[in-house]
PDB file of N, CA and C in Angstrom:
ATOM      1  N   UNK A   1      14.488   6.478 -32.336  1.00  0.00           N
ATOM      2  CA  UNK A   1      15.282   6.608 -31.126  1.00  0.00           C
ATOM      3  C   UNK A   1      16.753   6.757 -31.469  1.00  0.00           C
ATOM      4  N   UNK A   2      17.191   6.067 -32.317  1.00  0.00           N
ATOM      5  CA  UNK A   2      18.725   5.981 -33.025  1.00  0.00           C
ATOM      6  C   UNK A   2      18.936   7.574 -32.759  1.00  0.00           C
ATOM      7  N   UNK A   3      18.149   8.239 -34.212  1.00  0.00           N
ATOM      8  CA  UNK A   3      18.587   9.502 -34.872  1.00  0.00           C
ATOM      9  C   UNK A   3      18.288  10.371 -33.282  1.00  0.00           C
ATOM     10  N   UNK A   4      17.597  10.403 -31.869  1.00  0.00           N
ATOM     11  CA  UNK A   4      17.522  11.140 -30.859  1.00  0.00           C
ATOM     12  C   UNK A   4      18.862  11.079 -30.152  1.00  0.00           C
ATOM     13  N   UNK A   5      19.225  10.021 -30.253  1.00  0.00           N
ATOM     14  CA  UNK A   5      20.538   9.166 -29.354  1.00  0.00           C
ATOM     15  C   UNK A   5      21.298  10.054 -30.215  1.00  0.00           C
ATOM     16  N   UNK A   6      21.494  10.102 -31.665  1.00  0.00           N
ATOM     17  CA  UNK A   6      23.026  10.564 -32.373  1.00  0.00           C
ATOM     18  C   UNK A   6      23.315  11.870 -32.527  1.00  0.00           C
ATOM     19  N   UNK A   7      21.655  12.991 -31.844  1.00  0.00           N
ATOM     20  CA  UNK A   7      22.178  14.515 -32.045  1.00  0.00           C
ATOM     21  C   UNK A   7      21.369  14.674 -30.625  1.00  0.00           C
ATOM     22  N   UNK A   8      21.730  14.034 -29.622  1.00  0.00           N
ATOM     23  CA  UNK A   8      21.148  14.182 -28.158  1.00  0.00           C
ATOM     24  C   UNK A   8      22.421  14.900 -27.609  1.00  0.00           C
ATOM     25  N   UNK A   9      22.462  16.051 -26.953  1.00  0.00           N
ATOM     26  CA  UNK A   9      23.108  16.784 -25.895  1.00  0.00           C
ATOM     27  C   UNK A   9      23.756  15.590 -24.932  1.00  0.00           C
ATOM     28  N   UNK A  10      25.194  16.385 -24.501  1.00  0.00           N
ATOM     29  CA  UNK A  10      24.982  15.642 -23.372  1.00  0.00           C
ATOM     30  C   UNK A  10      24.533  15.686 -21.926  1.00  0.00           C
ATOM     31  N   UNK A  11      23.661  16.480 -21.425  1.00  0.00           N
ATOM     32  CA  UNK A  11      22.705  17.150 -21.079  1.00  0.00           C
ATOM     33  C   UNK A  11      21.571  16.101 -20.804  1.00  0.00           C
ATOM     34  N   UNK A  12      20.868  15.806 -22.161  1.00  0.00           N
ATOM     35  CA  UNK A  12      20.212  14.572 -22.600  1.00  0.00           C
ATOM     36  C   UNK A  12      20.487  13.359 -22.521  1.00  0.00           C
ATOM     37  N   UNK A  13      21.862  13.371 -22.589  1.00  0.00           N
ATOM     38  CA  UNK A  13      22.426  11.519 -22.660  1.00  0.00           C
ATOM     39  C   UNK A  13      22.319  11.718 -20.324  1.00  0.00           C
ATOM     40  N   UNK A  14      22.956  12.738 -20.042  1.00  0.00           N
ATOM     41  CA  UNK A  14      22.796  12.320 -18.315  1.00  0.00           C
ATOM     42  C   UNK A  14      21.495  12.136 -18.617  1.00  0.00           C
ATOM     43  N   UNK A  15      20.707  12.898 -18.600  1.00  0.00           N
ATOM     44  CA  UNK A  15      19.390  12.673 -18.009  1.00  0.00           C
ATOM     45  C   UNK A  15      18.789  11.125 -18.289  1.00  0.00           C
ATOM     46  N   UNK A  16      18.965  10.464 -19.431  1.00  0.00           N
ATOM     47  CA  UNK A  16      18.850   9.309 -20.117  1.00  0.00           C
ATOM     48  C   UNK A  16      19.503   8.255 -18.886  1.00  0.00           C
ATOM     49  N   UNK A  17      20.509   8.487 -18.419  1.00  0.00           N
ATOM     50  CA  UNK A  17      20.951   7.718 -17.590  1.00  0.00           C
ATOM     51  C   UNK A  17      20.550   8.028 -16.309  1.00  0.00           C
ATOM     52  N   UNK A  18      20.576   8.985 -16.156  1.00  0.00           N
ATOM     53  CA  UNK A  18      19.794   9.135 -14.533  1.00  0.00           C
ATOM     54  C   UNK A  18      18.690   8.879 -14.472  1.00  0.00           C
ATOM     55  N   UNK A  19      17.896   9.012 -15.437  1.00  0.00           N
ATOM     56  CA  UNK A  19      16.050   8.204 -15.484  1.00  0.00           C
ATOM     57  C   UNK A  19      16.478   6.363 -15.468  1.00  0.00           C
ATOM     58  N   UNK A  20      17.682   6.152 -15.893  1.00  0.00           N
ATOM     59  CA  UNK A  20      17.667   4.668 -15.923  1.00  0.00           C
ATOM     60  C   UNK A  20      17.866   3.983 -14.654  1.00  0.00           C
ATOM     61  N   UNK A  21      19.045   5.116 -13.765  1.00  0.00           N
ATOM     62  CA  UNK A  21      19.385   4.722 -12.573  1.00  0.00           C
ATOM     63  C   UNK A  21      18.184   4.598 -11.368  1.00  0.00           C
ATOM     64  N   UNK A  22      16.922   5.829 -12.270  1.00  0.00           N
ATOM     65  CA  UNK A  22      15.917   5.950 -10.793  1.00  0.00           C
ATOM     66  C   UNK A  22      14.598   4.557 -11.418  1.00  0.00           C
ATOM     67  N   UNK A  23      14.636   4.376 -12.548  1.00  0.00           N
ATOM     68  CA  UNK A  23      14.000   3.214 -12.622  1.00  0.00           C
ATOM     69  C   UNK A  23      14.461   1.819 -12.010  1.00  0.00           C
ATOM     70  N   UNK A  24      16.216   1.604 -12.569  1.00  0.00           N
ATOM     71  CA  UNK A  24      16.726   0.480 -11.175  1.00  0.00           C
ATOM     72  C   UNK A  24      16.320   0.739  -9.838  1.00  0.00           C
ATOM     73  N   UNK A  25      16.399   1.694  -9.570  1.00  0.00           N
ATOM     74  CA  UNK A  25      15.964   2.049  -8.630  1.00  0.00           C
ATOM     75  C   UNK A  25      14.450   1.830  -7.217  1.00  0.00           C
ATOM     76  N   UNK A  26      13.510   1.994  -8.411  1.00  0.00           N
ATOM     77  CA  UNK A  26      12.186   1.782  -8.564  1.00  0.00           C
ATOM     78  C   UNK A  26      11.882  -0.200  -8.427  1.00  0.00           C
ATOM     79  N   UNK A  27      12.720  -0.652  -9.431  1.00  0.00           N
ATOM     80  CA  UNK A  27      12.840  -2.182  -9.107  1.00  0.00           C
ATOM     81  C   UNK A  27      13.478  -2.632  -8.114  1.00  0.00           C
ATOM     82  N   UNK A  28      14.217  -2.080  -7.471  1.00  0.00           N
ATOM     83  CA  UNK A  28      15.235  -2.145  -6.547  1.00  0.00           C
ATOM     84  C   UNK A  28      13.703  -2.191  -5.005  1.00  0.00           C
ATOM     85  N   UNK A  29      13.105  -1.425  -4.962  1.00  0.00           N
ATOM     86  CA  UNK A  29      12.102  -0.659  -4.046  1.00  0.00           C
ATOM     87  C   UNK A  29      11.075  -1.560  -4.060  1.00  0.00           C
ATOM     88  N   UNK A  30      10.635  -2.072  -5.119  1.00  0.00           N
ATOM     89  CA  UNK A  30       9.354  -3.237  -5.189  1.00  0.00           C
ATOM     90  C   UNK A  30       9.851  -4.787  -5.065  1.00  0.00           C
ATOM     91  N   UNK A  31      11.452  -4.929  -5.463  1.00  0.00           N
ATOM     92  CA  UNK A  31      11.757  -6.385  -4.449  1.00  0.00           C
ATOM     93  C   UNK A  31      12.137  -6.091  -3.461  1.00  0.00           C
ATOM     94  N   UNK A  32      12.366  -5.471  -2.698  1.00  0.00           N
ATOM     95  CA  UNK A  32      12.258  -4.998  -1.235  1.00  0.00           C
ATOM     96  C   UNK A  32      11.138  -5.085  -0.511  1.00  0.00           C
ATOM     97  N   UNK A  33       9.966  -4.759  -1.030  1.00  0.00           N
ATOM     98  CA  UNK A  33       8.467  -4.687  -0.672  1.00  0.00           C
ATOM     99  C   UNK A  33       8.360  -5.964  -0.852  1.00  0.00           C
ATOM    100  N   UNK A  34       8.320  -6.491  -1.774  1.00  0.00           N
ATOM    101  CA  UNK A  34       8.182  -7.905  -1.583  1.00  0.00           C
ATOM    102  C   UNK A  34       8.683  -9.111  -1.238  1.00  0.00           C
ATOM    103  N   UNK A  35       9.947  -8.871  -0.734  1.00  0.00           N
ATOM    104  CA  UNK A  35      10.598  -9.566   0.367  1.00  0.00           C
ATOM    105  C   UNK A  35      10.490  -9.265   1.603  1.00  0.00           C
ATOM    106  N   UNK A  36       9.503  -7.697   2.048  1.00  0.00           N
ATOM    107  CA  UNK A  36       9.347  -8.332   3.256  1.00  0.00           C
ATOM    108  C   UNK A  36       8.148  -8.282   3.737  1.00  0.00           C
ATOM    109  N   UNK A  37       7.409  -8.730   2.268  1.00  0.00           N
ATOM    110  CA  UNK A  37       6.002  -9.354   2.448  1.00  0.00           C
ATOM    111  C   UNK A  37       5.960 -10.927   2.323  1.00  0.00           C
ATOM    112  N   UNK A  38       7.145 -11.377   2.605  1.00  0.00           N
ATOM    113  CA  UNK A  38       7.332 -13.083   2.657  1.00  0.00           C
ATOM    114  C   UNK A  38       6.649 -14.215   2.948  1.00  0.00           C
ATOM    115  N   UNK A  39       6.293 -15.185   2.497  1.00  0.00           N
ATOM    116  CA  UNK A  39       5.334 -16.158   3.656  1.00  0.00           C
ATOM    117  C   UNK A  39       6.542 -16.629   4.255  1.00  0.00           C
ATOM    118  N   UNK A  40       7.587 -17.366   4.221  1.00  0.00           N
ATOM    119  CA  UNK A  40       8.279 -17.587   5.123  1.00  0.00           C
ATOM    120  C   UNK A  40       9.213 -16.559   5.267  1.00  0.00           C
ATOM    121  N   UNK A  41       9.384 -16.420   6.824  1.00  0.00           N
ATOM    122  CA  UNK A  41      10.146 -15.910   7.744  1.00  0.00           C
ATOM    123  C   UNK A  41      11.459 -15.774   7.270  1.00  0.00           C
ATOM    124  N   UNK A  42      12.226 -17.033   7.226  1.00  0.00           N
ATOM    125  CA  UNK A  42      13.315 -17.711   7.317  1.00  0.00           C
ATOM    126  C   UNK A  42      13.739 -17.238   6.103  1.00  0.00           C
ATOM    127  N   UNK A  43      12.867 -17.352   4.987  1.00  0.00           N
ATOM    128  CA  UNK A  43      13.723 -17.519   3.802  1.00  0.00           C
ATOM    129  C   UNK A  43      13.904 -15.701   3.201  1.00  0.00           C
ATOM    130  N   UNK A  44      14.905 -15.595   3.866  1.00  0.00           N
ATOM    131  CA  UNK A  44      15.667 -14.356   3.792  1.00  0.00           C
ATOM    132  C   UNK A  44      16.022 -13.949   2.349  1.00  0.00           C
ATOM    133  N   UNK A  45      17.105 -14.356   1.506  1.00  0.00           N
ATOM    134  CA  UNK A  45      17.632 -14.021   0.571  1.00  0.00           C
ATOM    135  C   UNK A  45      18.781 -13.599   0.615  1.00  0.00           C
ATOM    136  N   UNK A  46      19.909 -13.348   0.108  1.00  0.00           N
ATOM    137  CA  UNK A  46      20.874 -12.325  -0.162  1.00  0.00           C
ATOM    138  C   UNK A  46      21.151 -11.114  -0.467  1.00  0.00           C
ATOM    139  N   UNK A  47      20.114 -11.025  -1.439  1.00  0.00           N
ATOM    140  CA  UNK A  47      20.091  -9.295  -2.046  1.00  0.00           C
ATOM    141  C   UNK A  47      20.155  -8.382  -1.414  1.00  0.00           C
ATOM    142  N   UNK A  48      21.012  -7.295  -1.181  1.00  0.00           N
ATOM    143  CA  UNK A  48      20.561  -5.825  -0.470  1.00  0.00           C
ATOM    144  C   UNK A  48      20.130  -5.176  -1.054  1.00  0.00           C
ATOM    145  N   UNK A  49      18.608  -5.335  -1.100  1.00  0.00           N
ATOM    146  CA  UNK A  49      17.964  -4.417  -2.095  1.00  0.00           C
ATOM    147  C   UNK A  49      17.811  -3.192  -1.724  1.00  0.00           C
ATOM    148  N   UNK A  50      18.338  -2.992  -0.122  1.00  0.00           N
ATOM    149  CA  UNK A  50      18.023  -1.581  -0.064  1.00  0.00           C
ATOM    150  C   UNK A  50      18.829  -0.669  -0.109  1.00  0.00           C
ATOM    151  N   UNK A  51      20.093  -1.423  -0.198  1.00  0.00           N
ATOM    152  CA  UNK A  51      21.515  -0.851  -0.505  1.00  0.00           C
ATOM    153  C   UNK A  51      21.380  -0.569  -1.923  1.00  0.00           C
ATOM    154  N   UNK A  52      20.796  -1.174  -2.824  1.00  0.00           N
ATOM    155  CA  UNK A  52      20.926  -1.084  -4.488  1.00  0.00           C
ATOM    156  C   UNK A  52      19.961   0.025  -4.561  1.00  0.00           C
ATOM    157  N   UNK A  53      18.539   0.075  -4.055  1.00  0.00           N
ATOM    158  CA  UNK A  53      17.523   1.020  -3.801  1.00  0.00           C
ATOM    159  C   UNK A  53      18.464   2.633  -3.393  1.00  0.00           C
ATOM    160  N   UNK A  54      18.915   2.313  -2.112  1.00  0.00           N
ATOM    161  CA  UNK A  54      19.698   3.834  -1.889  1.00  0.00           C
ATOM    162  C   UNK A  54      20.436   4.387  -3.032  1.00  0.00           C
ATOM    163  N   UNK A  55      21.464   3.167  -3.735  1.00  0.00           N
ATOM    164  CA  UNK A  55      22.784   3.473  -4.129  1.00  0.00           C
ATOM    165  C   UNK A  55      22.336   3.877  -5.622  1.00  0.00           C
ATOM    166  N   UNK A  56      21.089   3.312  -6.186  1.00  0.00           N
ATOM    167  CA  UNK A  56      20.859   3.590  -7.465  1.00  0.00           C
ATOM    168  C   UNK A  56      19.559   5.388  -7.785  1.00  0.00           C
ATOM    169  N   UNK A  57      18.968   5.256  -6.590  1.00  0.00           N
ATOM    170  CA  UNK A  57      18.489   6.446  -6.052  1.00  0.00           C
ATOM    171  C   UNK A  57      19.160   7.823  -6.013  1.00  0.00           C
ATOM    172  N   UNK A  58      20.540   7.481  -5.500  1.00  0.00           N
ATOM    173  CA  UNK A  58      21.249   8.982  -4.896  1.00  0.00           C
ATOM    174  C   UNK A  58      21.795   9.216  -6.102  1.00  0.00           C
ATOM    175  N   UNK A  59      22.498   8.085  -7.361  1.00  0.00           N
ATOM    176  CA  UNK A  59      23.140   8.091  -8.283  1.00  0.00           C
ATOM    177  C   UNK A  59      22.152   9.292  -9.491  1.00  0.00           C
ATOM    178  N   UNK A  60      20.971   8.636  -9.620  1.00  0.00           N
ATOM    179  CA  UNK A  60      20.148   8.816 -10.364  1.00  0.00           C
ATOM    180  C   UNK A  60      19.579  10.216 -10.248  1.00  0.00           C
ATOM    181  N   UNK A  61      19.035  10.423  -8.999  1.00  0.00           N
ATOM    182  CA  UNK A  61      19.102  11.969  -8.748  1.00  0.00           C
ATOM    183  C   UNK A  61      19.701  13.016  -9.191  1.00  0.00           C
ATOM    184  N   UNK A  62      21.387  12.631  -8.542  1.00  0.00           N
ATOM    185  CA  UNK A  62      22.256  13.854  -8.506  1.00  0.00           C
ATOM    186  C   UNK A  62      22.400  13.695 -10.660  1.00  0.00           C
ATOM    187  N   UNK A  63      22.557  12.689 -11.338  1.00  0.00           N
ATOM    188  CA  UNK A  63      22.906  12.547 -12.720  1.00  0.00           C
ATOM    189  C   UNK A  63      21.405  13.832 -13.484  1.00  0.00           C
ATOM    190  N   UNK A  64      20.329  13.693 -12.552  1.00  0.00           N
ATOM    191  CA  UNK A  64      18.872  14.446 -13.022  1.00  0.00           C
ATOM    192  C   UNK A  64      19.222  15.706 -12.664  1.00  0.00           C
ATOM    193  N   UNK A  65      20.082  16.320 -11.444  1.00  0.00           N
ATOM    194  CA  UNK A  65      20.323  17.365 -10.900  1.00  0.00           C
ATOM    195  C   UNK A  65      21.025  17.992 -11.955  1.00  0.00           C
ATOM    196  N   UNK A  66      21.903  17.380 -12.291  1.00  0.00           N
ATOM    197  CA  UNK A  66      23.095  17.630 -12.845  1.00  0.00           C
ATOM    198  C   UNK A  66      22.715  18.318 -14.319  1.00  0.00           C
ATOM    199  N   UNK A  67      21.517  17.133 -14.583  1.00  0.00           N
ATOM    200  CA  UNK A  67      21.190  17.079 -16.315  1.00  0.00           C
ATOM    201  C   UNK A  67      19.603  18.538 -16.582  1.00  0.00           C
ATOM    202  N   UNK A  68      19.357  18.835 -16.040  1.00  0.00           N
ATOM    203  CA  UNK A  68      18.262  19.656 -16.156  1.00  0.00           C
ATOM    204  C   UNK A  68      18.309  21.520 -16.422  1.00  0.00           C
ATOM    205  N   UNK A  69      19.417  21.707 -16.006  1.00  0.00           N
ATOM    206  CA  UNK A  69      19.779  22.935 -16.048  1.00  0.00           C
ATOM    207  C   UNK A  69      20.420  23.000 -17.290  1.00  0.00           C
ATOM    208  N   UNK A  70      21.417  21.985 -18.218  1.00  0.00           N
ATOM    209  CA  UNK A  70      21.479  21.920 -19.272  1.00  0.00           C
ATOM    210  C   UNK A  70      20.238  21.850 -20.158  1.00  0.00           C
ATOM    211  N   UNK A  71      19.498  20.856 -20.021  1.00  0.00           N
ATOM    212  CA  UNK A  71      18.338  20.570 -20.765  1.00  0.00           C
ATOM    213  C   UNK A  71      17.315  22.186 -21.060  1.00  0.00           C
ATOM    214  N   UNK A  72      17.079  23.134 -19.737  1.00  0.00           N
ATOM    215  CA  UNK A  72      16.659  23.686 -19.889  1.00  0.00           C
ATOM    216  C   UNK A  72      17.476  25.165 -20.510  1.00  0.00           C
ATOM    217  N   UNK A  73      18.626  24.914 -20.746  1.00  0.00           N
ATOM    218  CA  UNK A  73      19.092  26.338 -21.316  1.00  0.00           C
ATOM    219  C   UNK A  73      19.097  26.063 -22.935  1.00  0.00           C
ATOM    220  N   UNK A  74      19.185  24.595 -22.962  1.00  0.00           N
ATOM    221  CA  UNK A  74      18.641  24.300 -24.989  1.00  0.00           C
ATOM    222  C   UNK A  74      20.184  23.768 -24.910  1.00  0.00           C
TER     223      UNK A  74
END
């Protein structure tokens, strides 16, 4: 992984990060699901997971948008 990381495009390094942002992402989406599959009601939480869900989503995308048209010209 080193030697991929040290002659990776940067092309490759977005995409690397935008797959990271849509996996936060992805975790972001399943404690959401499971907070509001709660047994108690009440016990709310703090987290905006769906704010982190959106915010790591739109990030992650546009970084994949961005990174693919490089990737595919080499």
């Amino acid at each position: 992984m080193h030697e991929f990381l040290t002659f990776a495009s940067e092309a490759d390094m977005i995409a690397l990060w935008g797959a990271s942002f849509l996996l936060c992402a992805g975790f972001a989406l399943v404690m959401e699901r499971r907070r509001a599959r709660r047994a108690q009601i009440d016990g709310v939480g703090w987290m905006p997971w769906t704010g982190l869900f959106l915010i790591c989503a739109v990030i992650g995308g546009g970084l994949l948008a961005v990174a693919i048209p490089g990737i595919i010209r080499g």
